[in-house]
Protein backbone atom coordinates (compact mmCIF):
# COMPACT_ATOMS: atom_id res chain seq x y z
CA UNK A 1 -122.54 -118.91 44.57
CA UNK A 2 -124.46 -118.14 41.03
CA UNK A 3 -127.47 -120.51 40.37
CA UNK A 4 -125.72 -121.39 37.07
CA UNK A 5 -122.50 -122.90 39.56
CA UNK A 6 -124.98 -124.48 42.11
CA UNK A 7 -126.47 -126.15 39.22
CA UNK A 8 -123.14 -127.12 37.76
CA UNK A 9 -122.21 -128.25 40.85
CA UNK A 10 -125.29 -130.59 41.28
CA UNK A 11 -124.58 -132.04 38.16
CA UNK A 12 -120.78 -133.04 38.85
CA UNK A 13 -122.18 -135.40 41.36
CA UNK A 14 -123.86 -137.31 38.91
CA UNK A 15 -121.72 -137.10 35.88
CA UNK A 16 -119.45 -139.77 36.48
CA UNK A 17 -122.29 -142.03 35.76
CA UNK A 18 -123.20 -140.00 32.57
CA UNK A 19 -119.78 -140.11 31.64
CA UNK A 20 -119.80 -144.15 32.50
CA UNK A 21 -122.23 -144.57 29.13
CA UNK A 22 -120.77 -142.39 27.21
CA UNK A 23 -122.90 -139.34 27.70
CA UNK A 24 -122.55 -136.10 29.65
CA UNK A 25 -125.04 -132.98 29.69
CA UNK A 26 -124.40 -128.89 29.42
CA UNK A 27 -126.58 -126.51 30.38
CA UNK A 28 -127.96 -124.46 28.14
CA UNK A 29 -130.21 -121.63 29.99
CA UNK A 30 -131.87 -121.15 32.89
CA UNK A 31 -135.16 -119.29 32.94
CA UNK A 32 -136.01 -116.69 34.74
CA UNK A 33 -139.09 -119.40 36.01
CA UNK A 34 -136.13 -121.64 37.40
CA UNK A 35 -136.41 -123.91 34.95
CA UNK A 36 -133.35 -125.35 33.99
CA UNK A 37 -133.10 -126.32 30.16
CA UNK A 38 -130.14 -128.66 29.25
CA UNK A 39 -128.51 -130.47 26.07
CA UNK A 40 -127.66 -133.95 26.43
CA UNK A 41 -124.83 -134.91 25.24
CA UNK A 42 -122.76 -138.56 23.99
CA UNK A 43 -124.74 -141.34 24.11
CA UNK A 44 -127.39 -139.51 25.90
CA UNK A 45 -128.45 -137.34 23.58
CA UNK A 46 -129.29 -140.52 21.42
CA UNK A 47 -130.32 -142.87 24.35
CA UNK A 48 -134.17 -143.68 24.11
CA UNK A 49 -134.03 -144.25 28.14
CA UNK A 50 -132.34 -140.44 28.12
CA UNK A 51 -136.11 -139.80 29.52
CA UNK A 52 -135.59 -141.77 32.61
CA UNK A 53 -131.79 -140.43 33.10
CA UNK A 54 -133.10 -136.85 32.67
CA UNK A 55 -135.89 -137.33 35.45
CA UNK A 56 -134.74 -139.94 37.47
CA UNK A 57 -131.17 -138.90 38.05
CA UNK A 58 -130.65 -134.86 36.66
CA UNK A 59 -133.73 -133.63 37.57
CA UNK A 60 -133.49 -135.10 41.00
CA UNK A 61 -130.18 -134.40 41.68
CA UNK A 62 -130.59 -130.60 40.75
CA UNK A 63 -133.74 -129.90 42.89
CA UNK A 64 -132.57 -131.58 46.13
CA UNK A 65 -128.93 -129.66 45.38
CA UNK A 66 -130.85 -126.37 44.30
CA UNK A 67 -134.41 -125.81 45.75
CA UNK A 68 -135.21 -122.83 43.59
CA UNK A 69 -134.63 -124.68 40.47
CA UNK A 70 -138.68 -125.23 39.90
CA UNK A 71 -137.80 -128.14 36.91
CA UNK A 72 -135.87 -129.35 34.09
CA UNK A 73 -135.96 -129.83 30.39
CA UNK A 74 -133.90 -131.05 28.04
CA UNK A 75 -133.58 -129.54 24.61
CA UNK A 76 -132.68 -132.89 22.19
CA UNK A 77 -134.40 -135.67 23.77
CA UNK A 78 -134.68 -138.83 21.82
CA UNK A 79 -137.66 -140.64 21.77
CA UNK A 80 -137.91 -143.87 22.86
CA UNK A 81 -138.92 -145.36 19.31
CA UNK A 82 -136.38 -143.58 17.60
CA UNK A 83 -135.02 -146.00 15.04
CA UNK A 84 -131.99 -143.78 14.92
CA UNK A 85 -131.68 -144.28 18.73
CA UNK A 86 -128.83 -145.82 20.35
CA UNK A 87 -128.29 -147.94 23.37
CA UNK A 88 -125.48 -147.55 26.23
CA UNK A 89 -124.72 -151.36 26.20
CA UNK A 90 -123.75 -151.00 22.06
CA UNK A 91 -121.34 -147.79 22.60
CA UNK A 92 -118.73 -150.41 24.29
């Protein structure tokens, strides 16, 4: 199995909860470091917590899932006192 479809993989474990807020993730490259560097996507890619979901749940679930994958990065994160930024609870 490719360390793109491991990765994959890893990440269709946790993106029914993505999904859940509206969000979902793609991955956009992986280094040749094994870093793995990802769009978010939905409501994450305008979530100010997208920090915590990005380390707390994707980054986690890819290095337990994929132990080469050294750490991950996401491409549009949105900071958390983005004016612009909006909040899971206000997509429903």
């Amino acid at each position: 199995m490719s360390l793109l479809s491991q990765v994959e993989a890893a990440l269709d474990t946790i993106r029914p909860y993505l999904e859940a807020d509206g969000g979902n993730v793609s991955v956009e490259e992986i280094t040749p470091e094994g870093v793995v560097k990802l769009k978010l996507l939905g409501s994450c890619g305008s979530c100010p917590m997208s920090i915590m979901t990005l380390k707390a749940g994707i980054e986690q679930a890819i290095k337990k899932a994929v132990p080469e994958i050294t750490g991950v990065e996401a491409l549009n994160l949105t900071d958390i006192d983005d004016p612009n930024a909006v909040l899971p609870e206000n997509l429903r």
